[in-house]
C-alpha atoms as a PDB file:
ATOM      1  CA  UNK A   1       4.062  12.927  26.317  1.00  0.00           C
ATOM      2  CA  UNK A   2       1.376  14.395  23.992  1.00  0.00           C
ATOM      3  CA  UNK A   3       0.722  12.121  20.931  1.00  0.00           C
ATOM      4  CA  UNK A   4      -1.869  13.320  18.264  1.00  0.00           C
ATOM      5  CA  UNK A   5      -2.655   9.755  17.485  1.00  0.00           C
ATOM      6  CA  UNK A   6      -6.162   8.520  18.366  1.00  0.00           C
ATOM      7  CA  UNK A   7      -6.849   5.563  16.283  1.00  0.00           C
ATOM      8  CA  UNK A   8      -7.960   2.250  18.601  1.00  0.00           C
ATOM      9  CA  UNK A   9      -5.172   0.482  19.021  1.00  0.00           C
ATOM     10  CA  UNK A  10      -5.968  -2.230  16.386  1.00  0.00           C
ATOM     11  CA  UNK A  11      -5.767   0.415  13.568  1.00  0.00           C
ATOM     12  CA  UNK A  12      -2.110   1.634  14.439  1.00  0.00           C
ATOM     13  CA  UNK A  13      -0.464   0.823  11.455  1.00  0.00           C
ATOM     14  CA  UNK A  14       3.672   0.211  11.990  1.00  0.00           C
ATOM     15  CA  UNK A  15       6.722   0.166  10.167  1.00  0.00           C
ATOM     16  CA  UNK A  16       9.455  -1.612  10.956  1.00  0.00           C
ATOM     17  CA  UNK A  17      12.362  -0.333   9.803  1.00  0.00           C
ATOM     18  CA  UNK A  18      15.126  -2.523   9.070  1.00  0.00           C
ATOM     19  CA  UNK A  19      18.487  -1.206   7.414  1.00  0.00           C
ATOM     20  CA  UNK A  20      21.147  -3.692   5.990  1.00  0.00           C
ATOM     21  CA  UNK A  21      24.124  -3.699   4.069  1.00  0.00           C
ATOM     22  CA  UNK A  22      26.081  -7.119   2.835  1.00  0.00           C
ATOM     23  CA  UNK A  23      23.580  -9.114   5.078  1.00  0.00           C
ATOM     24  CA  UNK A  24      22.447 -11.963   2.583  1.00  0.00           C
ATOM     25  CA  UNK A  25      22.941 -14.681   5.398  1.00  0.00           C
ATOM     26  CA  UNK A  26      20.740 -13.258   7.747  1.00  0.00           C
ATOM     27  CA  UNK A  27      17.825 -11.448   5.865  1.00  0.00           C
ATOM     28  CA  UNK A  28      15.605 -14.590   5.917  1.00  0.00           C
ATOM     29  CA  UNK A  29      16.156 -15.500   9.426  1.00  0.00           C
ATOM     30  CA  UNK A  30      15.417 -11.789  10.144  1.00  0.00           C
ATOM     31  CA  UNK A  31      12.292 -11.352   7.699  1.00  0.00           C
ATOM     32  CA  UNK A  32      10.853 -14.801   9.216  1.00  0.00           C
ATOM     33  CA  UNK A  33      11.326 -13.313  13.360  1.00  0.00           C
ATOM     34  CA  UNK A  34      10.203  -9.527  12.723  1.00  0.00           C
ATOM     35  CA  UNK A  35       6.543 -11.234  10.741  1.00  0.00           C
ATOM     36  CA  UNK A  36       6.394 -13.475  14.287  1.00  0.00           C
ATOM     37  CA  UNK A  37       6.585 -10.041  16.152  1.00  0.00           C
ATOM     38  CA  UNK A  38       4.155  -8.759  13.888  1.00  0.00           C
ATOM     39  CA  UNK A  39       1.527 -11.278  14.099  1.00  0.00           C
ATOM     40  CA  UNK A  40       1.839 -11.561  17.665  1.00  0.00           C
ATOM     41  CA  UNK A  41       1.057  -8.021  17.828  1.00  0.00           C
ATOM     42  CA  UNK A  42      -2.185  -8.172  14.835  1.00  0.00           C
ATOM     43  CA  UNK A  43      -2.957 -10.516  17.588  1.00  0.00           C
ATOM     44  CA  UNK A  44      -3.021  -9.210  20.213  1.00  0.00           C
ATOM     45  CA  UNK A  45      -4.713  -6.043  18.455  1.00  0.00           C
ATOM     46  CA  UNK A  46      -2.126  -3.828  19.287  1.00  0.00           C
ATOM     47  CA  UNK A  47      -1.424  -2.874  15.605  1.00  0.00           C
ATOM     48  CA  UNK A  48      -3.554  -2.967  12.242  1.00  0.00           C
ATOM     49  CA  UNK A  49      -3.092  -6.306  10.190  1.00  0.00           C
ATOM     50  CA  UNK A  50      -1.701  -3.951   7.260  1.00  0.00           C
ATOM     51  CA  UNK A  51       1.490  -2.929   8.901  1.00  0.00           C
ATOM     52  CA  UNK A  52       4.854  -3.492   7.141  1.00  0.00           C
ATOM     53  CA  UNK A  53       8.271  -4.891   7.551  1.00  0.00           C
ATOM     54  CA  UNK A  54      10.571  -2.470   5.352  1.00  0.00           C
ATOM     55  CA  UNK A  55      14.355  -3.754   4.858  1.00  0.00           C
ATOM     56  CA  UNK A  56      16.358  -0.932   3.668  1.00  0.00           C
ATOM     57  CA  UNK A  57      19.344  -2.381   1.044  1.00  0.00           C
ATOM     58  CA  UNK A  58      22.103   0.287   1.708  1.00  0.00           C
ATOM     59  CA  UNK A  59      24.069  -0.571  -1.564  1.00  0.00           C
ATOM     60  CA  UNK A  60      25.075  -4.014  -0.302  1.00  0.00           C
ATOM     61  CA  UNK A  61      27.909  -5.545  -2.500  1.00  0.00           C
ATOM     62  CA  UNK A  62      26.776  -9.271  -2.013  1.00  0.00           C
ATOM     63  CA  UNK A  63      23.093 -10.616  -2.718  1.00  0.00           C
ATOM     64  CA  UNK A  64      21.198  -8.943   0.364  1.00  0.00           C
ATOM     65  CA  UNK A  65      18.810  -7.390  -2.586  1.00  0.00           C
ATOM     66  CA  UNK A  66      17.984 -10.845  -3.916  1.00  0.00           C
ATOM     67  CA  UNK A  67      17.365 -12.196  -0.327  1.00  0.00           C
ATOM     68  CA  UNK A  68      14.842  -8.836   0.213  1.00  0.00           C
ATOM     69  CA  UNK A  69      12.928  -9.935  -3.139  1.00  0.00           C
ATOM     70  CA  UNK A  70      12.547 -13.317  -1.529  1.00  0.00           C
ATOM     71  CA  UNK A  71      11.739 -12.078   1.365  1.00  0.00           C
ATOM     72  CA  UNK A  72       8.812 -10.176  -0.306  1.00  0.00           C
ATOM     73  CA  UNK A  73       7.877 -12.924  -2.184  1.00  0.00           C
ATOM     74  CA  UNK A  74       7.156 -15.435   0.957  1.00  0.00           C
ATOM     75  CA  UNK A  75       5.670 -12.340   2.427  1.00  0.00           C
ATOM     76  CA  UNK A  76       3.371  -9.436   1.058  1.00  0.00           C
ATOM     77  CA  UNK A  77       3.950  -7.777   4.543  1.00  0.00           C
ATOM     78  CA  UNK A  78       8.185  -7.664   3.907  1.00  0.00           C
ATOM     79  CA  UNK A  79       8.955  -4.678   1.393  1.00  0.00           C
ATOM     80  CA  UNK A  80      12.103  -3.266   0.406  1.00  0.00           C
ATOM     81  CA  UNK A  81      13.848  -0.286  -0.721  1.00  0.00           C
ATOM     82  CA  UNK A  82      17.080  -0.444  -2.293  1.00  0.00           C
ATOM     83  CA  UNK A  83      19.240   2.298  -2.573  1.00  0.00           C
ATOM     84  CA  UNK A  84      21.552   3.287  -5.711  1.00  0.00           C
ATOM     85  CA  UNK A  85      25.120   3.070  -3.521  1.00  0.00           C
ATOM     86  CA  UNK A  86      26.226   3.462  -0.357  1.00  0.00           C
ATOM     87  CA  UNK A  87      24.916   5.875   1.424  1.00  0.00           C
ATOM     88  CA  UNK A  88      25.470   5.132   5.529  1.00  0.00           C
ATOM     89  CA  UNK A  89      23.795   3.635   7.896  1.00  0.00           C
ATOM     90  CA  UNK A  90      22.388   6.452   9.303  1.00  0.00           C
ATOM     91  CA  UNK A  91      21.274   7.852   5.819  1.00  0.00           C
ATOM     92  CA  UNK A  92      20.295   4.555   5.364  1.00  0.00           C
ATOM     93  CA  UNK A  93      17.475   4.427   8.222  1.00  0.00           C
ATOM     94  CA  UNK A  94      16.349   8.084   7.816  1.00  0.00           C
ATOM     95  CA  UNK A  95      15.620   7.146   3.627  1.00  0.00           C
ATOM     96  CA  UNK A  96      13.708   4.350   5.511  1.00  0.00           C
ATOM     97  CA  UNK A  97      11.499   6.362   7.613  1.00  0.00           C
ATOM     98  CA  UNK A  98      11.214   9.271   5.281  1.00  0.00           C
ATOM     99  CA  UNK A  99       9.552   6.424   3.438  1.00  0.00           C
ATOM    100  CA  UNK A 100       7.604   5.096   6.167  1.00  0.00           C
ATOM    101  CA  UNK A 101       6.685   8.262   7.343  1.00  0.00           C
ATOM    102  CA  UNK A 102       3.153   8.920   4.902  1.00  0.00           C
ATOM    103  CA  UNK A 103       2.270   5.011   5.075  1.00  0.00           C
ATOM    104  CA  UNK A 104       3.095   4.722   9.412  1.00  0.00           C
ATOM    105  CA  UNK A 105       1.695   5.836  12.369  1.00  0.00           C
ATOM    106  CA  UNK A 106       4.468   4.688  14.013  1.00  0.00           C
ATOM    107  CA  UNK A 107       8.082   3.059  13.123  1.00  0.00           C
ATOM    108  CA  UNK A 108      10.515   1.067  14.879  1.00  0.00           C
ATOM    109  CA  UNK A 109      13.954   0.967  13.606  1.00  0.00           C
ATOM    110  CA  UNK A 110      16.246  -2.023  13.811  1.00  0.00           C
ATOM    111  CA  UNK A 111      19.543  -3.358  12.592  1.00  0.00           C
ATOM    112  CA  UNK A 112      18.209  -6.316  10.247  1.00  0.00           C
ATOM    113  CA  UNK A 113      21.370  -8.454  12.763  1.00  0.00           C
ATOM    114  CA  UNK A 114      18.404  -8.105  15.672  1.00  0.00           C
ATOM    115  CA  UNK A 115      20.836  -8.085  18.040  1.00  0.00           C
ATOM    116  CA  UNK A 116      18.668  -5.606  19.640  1.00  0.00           C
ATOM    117  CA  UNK A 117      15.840  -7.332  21.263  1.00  0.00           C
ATOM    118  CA  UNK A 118      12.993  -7.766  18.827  1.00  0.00           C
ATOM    119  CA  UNK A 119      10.938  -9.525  22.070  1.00  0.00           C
ATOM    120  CA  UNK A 120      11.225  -5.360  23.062  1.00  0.00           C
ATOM    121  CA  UNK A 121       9.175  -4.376  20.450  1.00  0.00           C
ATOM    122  CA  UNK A 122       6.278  -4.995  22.213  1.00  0.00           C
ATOM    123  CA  UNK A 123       6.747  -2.874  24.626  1.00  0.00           C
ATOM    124  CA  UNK A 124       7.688   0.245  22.576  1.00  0.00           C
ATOM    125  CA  UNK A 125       4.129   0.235  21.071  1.00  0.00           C
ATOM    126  CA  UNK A 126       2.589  -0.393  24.470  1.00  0.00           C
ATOM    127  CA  UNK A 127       4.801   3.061  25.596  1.00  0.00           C
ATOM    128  CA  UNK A 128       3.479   4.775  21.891  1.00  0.00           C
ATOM    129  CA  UNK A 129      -0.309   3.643  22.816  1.00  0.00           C
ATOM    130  CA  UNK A 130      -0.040   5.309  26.138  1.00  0.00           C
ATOM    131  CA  UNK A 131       1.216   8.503  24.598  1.00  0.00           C
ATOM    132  CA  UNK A 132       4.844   8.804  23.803  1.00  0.00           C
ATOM    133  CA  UNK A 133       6.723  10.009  20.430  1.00  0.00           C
ATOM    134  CA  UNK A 134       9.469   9.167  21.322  1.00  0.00           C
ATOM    135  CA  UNK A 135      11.249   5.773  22.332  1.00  0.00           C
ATOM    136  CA  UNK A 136      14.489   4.315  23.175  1.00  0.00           C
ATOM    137  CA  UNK A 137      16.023   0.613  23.300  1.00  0.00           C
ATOM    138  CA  UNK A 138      18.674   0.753  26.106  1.00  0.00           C
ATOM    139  CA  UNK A 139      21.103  -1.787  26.248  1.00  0.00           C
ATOM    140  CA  UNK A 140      20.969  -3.122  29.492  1.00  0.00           C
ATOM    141  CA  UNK A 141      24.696  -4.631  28.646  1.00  0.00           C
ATOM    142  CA  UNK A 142      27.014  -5.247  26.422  1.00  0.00           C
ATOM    143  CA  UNK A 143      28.195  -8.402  27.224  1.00  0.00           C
ATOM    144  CA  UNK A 144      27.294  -9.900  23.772  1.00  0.00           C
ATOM    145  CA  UNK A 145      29.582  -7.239  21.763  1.00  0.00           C
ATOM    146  CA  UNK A 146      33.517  -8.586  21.514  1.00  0.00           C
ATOM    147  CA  UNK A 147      35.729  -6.784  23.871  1.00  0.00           C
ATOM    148  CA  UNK A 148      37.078  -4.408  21.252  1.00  0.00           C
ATOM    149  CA  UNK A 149      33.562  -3.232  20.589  1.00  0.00           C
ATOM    150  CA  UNK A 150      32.917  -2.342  24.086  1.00  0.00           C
ATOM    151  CA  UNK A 151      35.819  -0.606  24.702  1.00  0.00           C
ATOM    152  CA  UNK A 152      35.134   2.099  21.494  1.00  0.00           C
ATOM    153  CA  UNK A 153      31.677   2.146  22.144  1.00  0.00           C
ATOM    154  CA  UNK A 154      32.418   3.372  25.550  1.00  0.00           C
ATOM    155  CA  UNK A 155      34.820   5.819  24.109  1.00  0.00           C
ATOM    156  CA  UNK A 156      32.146   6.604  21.795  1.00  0.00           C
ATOM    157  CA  UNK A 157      30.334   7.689  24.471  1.00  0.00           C
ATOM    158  CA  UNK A 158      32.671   9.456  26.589  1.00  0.00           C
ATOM    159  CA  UNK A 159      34.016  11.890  23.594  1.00  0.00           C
ATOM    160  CA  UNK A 160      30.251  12.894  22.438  1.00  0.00           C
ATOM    161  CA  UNK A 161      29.543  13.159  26.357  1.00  0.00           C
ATOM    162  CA  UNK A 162      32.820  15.464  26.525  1.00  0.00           C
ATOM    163  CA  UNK A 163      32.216  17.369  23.357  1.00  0.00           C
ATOM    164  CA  UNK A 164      28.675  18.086  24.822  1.00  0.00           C
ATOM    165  CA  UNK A 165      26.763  16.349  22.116  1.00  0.00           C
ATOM    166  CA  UNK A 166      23.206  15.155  23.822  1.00  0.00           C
ATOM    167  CA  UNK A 167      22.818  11.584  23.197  1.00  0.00           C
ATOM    168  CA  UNK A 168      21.321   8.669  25.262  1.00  0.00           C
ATOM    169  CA  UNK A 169      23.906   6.620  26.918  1.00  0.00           C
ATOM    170  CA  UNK A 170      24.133   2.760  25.352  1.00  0.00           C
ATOM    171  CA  UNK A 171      21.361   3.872  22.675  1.00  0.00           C
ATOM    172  CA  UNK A 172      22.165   3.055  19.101  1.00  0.00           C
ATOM    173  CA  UNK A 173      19.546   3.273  16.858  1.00  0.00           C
ATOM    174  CA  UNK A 174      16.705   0.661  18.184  1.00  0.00           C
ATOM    175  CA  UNK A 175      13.820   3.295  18.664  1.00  0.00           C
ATOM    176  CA  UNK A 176      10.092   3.673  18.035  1.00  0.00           C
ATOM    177  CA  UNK A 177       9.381   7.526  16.922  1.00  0.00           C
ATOM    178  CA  UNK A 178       5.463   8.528  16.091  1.00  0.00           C
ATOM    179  CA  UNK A 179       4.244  10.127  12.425  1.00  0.00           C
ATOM    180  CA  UNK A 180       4.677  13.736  14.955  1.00  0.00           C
ATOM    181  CA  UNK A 181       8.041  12.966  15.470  1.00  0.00           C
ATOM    182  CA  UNK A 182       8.620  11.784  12.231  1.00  0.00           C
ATOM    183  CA  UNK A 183       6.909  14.985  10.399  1.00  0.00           C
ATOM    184  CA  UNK A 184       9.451  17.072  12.995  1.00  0.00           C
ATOM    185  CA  UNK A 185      12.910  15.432  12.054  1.00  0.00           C
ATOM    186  CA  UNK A 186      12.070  15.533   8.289  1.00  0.00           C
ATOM    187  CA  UNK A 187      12.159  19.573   8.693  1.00  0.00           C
ATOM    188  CA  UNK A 188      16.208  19.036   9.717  1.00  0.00           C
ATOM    189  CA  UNK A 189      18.083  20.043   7.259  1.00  0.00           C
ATOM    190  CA  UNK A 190      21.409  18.657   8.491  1.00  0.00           C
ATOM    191  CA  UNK A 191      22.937  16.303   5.972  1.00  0.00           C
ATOM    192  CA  UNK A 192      25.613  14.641   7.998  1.00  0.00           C
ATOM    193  CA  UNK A 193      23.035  12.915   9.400  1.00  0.00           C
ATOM    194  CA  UNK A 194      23.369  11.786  12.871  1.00  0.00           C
ATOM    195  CA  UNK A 195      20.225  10.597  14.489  1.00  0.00           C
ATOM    196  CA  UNK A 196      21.674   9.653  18.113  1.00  0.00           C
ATOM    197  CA  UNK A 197      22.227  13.531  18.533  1.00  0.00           C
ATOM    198  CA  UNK A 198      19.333  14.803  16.241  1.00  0.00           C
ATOM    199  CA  UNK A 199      16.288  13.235  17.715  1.00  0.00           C
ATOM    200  CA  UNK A 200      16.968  14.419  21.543  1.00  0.00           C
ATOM    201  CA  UNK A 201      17.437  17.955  20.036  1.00  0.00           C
ATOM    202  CA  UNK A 202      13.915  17.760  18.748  1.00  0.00           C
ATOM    203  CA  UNK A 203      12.745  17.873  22.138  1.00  0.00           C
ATOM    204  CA  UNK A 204       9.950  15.501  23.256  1.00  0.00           C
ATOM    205  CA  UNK A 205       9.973  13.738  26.276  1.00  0.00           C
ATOM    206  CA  UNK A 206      10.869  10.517  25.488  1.00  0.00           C
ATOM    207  CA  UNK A 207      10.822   7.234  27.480  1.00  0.00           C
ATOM    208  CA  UNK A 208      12.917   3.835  27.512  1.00  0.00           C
ATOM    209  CA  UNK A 209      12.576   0.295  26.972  1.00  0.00           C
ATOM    210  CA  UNK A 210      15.445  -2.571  28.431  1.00  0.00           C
ATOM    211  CA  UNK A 211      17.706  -3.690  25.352  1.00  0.00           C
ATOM    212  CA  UNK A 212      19.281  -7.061  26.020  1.00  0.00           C
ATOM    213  CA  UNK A 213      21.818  -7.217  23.035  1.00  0.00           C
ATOM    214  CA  UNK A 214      22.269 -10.463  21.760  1.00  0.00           C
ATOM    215  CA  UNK A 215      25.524 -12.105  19.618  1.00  0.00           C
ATOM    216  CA  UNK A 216      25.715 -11.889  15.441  1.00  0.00           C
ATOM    217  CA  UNK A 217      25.164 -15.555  14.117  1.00  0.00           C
ATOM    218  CA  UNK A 218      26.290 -14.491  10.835  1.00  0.00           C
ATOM    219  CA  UNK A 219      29.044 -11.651   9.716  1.00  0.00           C
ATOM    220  CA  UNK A 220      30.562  -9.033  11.754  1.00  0.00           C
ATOM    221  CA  UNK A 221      29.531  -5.644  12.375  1.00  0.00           C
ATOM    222  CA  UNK A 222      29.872  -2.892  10.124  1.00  0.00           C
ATOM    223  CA  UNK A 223      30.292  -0.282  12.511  1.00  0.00           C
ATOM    224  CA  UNK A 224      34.352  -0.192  12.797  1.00  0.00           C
ATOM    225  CA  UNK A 225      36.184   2.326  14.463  1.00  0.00           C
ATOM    226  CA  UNK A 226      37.186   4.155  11.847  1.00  0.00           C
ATOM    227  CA  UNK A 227      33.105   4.370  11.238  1.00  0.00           C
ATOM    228  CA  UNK A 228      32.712   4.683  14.586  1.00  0.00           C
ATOM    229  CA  UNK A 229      34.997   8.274  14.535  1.00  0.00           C
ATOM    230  CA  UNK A 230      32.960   9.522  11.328  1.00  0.00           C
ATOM    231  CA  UNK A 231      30.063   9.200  13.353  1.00  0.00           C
ATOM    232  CA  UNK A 232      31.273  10.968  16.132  1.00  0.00           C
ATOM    233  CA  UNK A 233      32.395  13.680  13.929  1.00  0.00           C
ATOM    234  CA  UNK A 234      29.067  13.828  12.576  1.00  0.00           C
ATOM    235  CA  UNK A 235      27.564  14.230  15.995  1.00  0.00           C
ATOM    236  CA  UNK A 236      30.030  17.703  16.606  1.00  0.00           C
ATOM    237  CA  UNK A 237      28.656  19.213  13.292  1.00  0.00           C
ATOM    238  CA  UNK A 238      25.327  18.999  14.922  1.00  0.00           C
END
């Protein structure tokens, strides 16, 4: 688990990447928990005091942008970067780290729901500062997910695990990669861009962090079946 970086732990600057799309409801609740996490961890001097909350607007249809500007405007830390349409979320978060990537030593990715748990955070930096690139939020259920979710997640699953696609099992996209890793999956050239498969193919050893999922307050999901198939097809064009 090499890792290049060898700043004190006080200067690691992160990024928190956070993609959303038709999300107006919950961007302030979600700006005002991931600057807790933040200054909890200026703190604690586990990061620097000029890392950044990024909210990716994936061509949202509603007024997530507006919420992002307010966001900003309660908070130098929040930024945002708003995309022209709708590109996917997967496009979404790699435009977001492709952007963090010259500012971070690190970034964290996560759905601007937070279902994922943000209180996990934490411990992804503590696994970066002792050396790894790479590193997974693992759901340790999915109890919080309605019943039709968990049944085509776990089909999900089985078809990529089938088709022989290398992903990590109840992994979405909740993960802490270094500037290394970073540098190496911006020399991919795929364009149907699946990270789930991509990022174990770059090949670092990579450790895990527990993932309790938690329920949506506001909305529903955006990942669908139908979505849920296009990403799987994605993942077999790897």
């Amino acid at each position: 688990m090499e890792n290049t970086q060898s700043k004190h732990s006080n200067d690691i600057r992160l990024v928190i990447v956070s993609p959303c799309y038709n999300e107006e409801m919950q961007i302030a609740e979600s700006s005002a928990k991931l600057n807790g996490v933040v200054d909890s961890l200026i703190a604690k001097g586990k990061i620097s005091s000029d890392s950044i909350i990024l909210f990716v607007n994936d061509g949202s249809t509603d007024h997530t942008w507006d919420e992002i500007v307010k966001a900003h405007q309660s908070s130098s830390r929040v930024c945002g970067l708003n995309m022209a349409t709708n590109v996917g979320h997967q496009s979404a978060i790699m435009a977001g780290m492709m952007t963090a990537r010259s500012l971070a030593d690190a970034v964290i990715t996560i759905d601007s729901d937070l279902q994922d748990d943000i209180n996990a955070i934490e411990s992804m930096v503590d696994k970066y500062r002792d050396g790894a690139n790479v590193v997974y939020g693992v759901k340790k259920d999915r109890k919080a997910d309605p019943w039709h979710k968990r049944k085509t997640a776990s089909l999900f699953y089985h078809v990529q695990e089938f088709l022989g696609v290398k992903t990590i099992k109840n992994h979405a996209d909740f993960r802490l990669l270094s500037r290394r890793a970073l540098d190496t999956l911006a020399s991919y050239p795929e364009r149907n861009i699946f990270l789930r498969g991509m990022i174990p193919l770059m090949g670092y050893d990579a450790v895990t962090v527990d993932d309790t999922l938690s329920p949506r307050k506001t909305g529903e999901s955006k990942y669908t079946l139908g979505r849920q198939i296009h990403l799987a097809i994605d993942g077999i064009n790897l």
